[in-house]
N, C-alpha and C. Protein backbone atom coordinates (compact mmCIF):
# COMPACT_ATOMS: atom_id res chain seq x y z
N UNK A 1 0.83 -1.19 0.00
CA UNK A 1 0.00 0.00 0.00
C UNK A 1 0.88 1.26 0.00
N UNK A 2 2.00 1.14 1.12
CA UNK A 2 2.79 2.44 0.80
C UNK A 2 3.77 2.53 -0.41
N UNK A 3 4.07 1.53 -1.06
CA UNK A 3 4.44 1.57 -2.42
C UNK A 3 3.72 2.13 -3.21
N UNK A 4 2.08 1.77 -3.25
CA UNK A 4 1.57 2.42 -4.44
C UNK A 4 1.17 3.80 -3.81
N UNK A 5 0.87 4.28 -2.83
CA UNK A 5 0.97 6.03 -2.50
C UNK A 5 1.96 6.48 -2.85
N UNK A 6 3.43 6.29 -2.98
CA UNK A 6 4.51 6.38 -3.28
C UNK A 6 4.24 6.93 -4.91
N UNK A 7 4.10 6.09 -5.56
CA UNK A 7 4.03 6.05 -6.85
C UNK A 7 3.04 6.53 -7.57
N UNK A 8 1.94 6.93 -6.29
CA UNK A 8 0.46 8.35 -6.84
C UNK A 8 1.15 9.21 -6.77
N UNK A 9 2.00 9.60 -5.84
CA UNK A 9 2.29 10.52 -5.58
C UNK A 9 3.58 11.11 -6.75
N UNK A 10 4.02 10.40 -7.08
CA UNK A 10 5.08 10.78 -7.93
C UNK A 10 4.39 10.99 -9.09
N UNK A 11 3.25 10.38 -9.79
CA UNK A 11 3.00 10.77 -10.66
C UNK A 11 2.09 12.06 -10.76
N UNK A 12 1.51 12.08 -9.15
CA UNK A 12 0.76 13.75 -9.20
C UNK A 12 1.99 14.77 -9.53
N UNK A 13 3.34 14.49 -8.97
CA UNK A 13 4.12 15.65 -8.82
C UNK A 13 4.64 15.93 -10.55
N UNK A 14 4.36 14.21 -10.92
CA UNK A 14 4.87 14.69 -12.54
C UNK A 14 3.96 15.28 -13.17
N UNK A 15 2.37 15.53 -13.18
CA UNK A 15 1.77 15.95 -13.83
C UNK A 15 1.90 17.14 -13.79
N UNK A 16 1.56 17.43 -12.56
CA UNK A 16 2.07 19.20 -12.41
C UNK A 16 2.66 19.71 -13.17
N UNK A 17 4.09 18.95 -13.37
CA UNK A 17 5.53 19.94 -13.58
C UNK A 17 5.15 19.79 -15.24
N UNK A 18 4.45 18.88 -16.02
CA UNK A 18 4.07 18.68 -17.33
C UNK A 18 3.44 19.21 -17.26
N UNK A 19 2.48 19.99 -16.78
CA UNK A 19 0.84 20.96 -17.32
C UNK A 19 1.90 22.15 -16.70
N UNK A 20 2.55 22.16 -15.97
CA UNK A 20 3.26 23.79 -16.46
C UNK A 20 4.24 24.23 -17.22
N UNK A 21 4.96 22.92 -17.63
CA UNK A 21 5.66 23.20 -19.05
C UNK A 21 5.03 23.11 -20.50
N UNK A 22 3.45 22.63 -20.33
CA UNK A 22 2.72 22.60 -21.51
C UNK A 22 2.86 21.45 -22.13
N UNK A 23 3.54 20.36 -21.64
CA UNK A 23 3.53 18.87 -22.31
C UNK A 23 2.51 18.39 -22.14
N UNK A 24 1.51 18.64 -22.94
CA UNK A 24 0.25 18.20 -22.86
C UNK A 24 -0.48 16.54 -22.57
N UNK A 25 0.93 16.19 -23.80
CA UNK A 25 0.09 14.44 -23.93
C UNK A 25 1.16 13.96 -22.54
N UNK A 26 2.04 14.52 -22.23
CA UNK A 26 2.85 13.99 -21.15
C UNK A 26 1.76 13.97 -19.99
N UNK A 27 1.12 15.15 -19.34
CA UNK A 27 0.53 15.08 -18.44
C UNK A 27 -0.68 14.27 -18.66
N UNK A 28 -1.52 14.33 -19.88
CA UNK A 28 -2.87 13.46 -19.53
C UNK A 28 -2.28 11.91 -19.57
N UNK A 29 -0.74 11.54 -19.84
CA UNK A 29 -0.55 10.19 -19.75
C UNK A 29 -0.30 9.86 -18.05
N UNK A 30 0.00 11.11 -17.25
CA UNK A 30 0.50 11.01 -15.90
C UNK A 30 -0.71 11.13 -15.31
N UNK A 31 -2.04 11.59 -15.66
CA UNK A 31 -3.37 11.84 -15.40
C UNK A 31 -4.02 10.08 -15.20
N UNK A 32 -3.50 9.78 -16.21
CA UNK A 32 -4.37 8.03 -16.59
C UNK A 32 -3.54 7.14 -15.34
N UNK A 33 -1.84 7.06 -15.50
CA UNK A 33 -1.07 6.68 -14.20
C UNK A 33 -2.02 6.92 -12.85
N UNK A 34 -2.07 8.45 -12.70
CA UNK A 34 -2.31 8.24 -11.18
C UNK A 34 -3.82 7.66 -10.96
N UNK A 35 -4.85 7.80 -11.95
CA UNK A 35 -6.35 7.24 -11.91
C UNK A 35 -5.79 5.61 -11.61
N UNK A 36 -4.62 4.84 -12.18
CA UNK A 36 -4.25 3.22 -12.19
C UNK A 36 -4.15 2.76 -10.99
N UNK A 37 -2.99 3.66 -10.19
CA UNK A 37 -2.56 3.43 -9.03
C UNK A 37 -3.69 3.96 -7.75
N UNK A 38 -4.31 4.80 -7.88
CA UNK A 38 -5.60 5.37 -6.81
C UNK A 38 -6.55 3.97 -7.26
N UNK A 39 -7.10 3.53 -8.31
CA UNK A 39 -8.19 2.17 -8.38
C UNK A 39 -7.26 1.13 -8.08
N UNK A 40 -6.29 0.78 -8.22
CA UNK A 40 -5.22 -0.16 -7.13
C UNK A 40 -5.67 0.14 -5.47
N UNK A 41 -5.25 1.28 -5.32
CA UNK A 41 -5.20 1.28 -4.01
C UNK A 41 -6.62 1.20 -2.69
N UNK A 42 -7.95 1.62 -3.71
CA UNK A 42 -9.15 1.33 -3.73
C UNK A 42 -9.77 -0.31 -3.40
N UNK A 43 -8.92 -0.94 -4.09
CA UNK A 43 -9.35 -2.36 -4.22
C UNK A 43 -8.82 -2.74 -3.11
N UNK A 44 -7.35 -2.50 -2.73
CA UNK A 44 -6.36 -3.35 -1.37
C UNK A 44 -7.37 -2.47 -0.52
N UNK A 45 -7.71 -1.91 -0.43
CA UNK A 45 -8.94 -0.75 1.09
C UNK A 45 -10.10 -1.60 0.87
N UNK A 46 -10.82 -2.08 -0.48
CA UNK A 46 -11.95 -2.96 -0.28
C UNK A 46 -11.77 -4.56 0.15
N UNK A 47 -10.49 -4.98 -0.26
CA UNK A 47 -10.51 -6.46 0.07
C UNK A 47 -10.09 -6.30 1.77
């Protein structure tokens, strides 16, 4: 579990730094990442 917060988290910090340099398709690909890892981490909280 703290692996994959780890790894939301890195990809929130990458989106950021891509939607303020304007890498557009970079960030909505770091957008889809962190939606992967948050429904990961959803499921280990439901089981």
């Amino acid at each position: 579990m703290k692996d994959l917060t780890n790894k939301y988290e890195n990809a929130k910090n990458n989106s950021i730094k891509f939607m303020r340099n304007g890498q557009i398709s970079a960030y909505l690909n770091s957008l889809i990442e962190m939606n992967k890892y948050k429904r990961l981490m959803i499921a280990i909280v439901a089981n």
